[in-house]
Protein backbone atom coordinates (compact mmCIF):
# COMPACT_ATOMS: atom_id res chain seq x y z
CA UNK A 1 65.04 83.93 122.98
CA UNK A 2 65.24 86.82 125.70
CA UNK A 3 65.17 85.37 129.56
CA UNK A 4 62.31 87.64 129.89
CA UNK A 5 59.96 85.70 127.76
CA UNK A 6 59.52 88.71 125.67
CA UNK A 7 61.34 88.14 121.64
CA UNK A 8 63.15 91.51 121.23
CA UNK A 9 65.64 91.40 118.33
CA UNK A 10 67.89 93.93 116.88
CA UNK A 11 66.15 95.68 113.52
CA UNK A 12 66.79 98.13 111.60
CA UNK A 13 63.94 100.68 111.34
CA UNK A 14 61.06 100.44 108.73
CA UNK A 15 62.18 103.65 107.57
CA UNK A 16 62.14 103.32 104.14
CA UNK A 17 58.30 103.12 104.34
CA UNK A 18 57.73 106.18 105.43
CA UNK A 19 57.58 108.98 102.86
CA UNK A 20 59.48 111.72 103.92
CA UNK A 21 62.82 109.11 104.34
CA UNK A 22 61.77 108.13 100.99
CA UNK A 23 62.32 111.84 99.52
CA UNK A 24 65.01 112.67 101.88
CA UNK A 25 67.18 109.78 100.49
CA UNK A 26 66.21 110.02 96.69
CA UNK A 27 67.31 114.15 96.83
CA UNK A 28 70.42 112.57 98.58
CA UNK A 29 70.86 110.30 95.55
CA UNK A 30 69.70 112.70 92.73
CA UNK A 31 71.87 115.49 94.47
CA UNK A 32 75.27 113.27 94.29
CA UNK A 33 74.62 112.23 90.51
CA UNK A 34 74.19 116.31 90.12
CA UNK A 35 77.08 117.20 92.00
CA UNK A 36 79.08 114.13 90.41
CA UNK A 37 78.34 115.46 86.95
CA UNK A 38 79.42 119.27 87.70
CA UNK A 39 82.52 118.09 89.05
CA UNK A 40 82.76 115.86 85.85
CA UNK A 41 82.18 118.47 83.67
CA UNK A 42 84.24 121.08 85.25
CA UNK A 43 87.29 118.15 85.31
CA UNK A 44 86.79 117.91 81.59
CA UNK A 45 86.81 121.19 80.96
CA UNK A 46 90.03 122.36 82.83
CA UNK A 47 92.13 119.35 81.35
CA UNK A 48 90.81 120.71 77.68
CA UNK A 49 92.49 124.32 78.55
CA UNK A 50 95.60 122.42 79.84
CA UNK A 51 95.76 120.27 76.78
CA UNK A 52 95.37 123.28 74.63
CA UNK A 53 97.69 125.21 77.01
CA UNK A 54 100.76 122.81 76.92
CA UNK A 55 100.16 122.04 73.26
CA UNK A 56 100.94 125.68 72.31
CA UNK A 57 103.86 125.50 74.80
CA UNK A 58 105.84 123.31 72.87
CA UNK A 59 104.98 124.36 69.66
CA UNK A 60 106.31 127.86 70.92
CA UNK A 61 109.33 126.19 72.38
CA UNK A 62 109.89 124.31 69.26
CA UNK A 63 109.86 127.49 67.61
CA UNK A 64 111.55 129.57 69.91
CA UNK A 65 114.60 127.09 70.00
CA UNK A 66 114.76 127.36 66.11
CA UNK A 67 114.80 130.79 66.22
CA UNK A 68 117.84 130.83 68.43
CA UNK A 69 119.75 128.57 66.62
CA UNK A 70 119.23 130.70 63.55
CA UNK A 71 119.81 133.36 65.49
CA UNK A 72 123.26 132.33 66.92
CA UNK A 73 124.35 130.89 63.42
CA UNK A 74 123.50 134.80 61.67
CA UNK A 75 125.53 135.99 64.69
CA UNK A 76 128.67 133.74 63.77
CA UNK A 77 128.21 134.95 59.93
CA UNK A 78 128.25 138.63 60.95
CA UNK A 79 132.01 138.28 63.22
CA UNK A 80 133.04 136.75 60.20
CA UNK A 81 132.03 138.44 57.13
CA UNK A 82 130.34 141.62 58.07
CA UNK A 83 133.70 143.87 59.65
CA UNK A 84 132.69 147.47 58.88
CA UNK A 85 129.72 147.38 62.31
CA UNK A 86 126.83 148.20 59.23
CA UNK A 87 124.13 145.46 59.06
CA UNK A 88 121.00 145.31 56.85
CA UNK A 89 117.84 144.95 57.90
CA UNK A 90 116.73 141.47 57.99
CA UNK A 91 113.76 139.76 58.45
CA UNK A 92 113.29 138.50 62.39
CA UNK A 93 110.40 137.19 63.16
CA UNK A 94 106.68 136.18 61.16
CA UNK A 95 103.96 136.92 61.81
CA UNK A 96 100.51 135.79 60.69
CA UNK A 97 97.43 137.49 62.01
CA UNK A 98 93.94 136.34 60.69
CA UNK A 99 91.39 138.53 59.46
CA UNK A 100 88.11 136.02 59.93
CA UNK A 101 88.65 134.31 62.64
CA UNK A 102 85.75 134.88 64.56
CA UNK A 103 83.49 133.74 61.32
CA UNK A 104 85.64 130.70 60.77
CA UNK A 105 84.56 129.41 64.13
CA UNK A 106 88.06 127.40 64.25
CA UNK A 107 88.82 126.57 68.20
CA UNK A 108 91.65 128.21 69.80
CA UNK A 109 94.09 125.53 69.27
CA UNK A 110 93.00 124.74 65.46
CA UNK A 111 93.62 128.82 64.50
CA UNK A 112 97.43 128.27 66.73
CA UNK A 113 97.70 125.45 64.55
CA UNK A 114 97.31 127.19 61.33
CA UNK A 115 99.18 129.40 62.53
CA UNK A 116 102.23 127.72 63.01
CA UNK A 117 101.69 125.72 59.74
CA UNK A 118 102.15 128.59 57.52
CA UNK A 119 105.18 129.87 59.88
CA UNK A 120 106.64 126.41 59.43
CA UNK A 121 105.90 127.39 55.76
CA UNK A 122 107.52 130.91 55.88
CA UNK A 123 110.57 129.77 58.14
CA UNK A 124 113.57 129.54 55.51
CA UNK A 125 112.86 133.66 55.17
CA UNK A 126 114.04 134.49 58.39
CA UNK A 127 117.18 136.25 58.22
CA UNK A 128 116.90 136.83 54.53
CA UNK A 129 117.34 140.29 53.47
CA UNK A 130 114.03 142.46 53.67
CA UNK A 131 115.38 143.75 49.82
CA UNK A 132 115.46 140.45 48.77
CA UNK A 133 112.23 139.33 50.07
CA UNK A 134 110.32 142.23 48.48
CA UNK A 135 111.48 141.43 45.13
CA UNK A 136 109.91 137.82 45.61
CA UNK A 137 106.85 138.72 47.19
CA UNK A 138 104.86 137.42 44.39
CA UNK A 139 106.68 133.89 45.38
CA UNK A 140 105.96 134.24 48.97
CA UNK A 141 102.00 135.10 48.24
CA UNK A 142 101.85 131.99 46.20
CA UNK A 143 103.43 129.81 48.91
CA UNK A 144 100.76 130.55 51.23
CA UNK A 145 98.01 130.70 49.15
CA UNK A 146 98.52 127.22 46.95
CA UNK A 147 99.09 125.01 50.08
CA UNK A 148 96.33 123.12 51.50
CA UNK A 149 96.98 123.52 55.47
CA UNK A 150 95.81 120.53 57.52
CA UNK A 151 94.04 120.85 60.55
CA UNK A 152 91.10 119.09 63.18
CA UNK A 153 90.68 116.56 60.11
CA UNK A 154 89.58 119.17 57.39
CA UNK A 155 92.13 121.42 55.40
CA UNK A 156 92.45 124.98 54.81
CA UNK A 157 93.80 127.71 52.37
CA UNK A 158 95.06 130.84 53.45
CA UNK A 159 94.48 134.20 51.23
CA UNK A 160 96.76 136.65 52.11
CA UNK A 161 95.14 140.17 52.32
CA UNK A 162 98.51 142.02 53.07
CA UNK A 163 101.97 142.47 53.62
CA UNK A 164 104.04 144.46 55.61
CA UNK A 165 107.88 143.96 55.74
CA UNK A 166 109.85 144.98 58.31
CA UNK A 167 111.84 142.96 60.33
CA UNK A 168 109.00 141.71 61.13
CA UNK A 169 107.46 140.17 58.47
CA UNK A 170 103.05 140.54 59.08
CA UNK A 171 100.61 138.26 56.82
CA UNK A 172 97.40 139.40 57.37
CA UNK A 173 95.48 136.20 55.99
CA UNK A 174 91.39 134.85 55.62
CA UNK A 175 91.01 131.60 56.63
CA UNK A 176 89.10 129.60 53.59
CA UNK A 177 87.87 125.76 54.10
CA UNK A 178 88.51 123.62 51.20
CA UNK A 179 85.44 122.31 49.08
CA UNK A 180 85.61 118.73 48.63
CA UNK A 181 84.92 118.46 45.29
């Protein structure tokens, strides 16, 4: 009770009966959820690149460290064996490049995966002799083409459209889902 006779106590305002504190603090509301799901969306979709991102970093670095251990291992052959300075061409590096990939509608990281599959696949040719690989060719066609390549939960055949050997050895290859029959 106030000394003056008069009962004054502390209230908070009636403002949430009036109508315009009504809207102003439901577009307050509405606009956080909005803003909270953009920023939830734009979170999810940065960590998906990353994911995808580092994923084909250490599949490259996988690869690339093969590669140099073959690579030092041909190099310790060559002081020993190969004296006269005259080396043949070999095969260095595969390379697979495919020819639907915009109608397979396969995500980024499902086409790297295929990709690396059929390298995986292709792998015991490196430093093999391009002579010798062109004589099996028929051999290497039916590697890739009879193996079912896993990948996202379905599986995959590869039909190789053509060759080119080098020391670089190019697949250009149509991606093909496999009918479950």
């Amino acid at each position: 009770m106030d000394y003056t006779g008069t009962d004054v106590s502390m209230r908070i305002p009636p403002y949430y009966r009036r109508p315009g504190w009504q809207r102003f603090l439901a577009g307050v509301i509405i606009g956080a959820l909005i803003g909270w799901c953009v920023f939830l969306y734009q979170f999810g979709k940065t960590q998906e690149d990353m994911v995808v991102e580092l994923r084909k970093n250490e599949l490259t670095i996988n690869q690339l460290e093969g590669n140099l251990e073959l690579l030092r291992e041909r190099e310790e052959e060559n002081n020993e064996t190969n004296e006269e300075g005259e080396s043949p061409f070999i095969i260095e590096e595969i390379s697979i490049i495919f020819e639907n990939e915009n109608e397979s509608r396969l995500s980024e990281l499902a086409l790297y995966d295929l990709e690396q599959q059929a390298i995986e696949e292709l792998e015991h040719l490196l430093e093999q002799e391009v002579d010798s690989v062109a004589e099996n060719r028929e051999l290497l066609l039916s590697t890739i083409e009879n193996k079912r390549f896993p990948s996202n939960d379905y599986e995959y055949n590869l039909l190789v459209k053509q060759v080119t050997l080098y020391r670089t050895l190019e697949l250009h290859v149509e991606i093909v889902p496999v009918s479950e029959d």
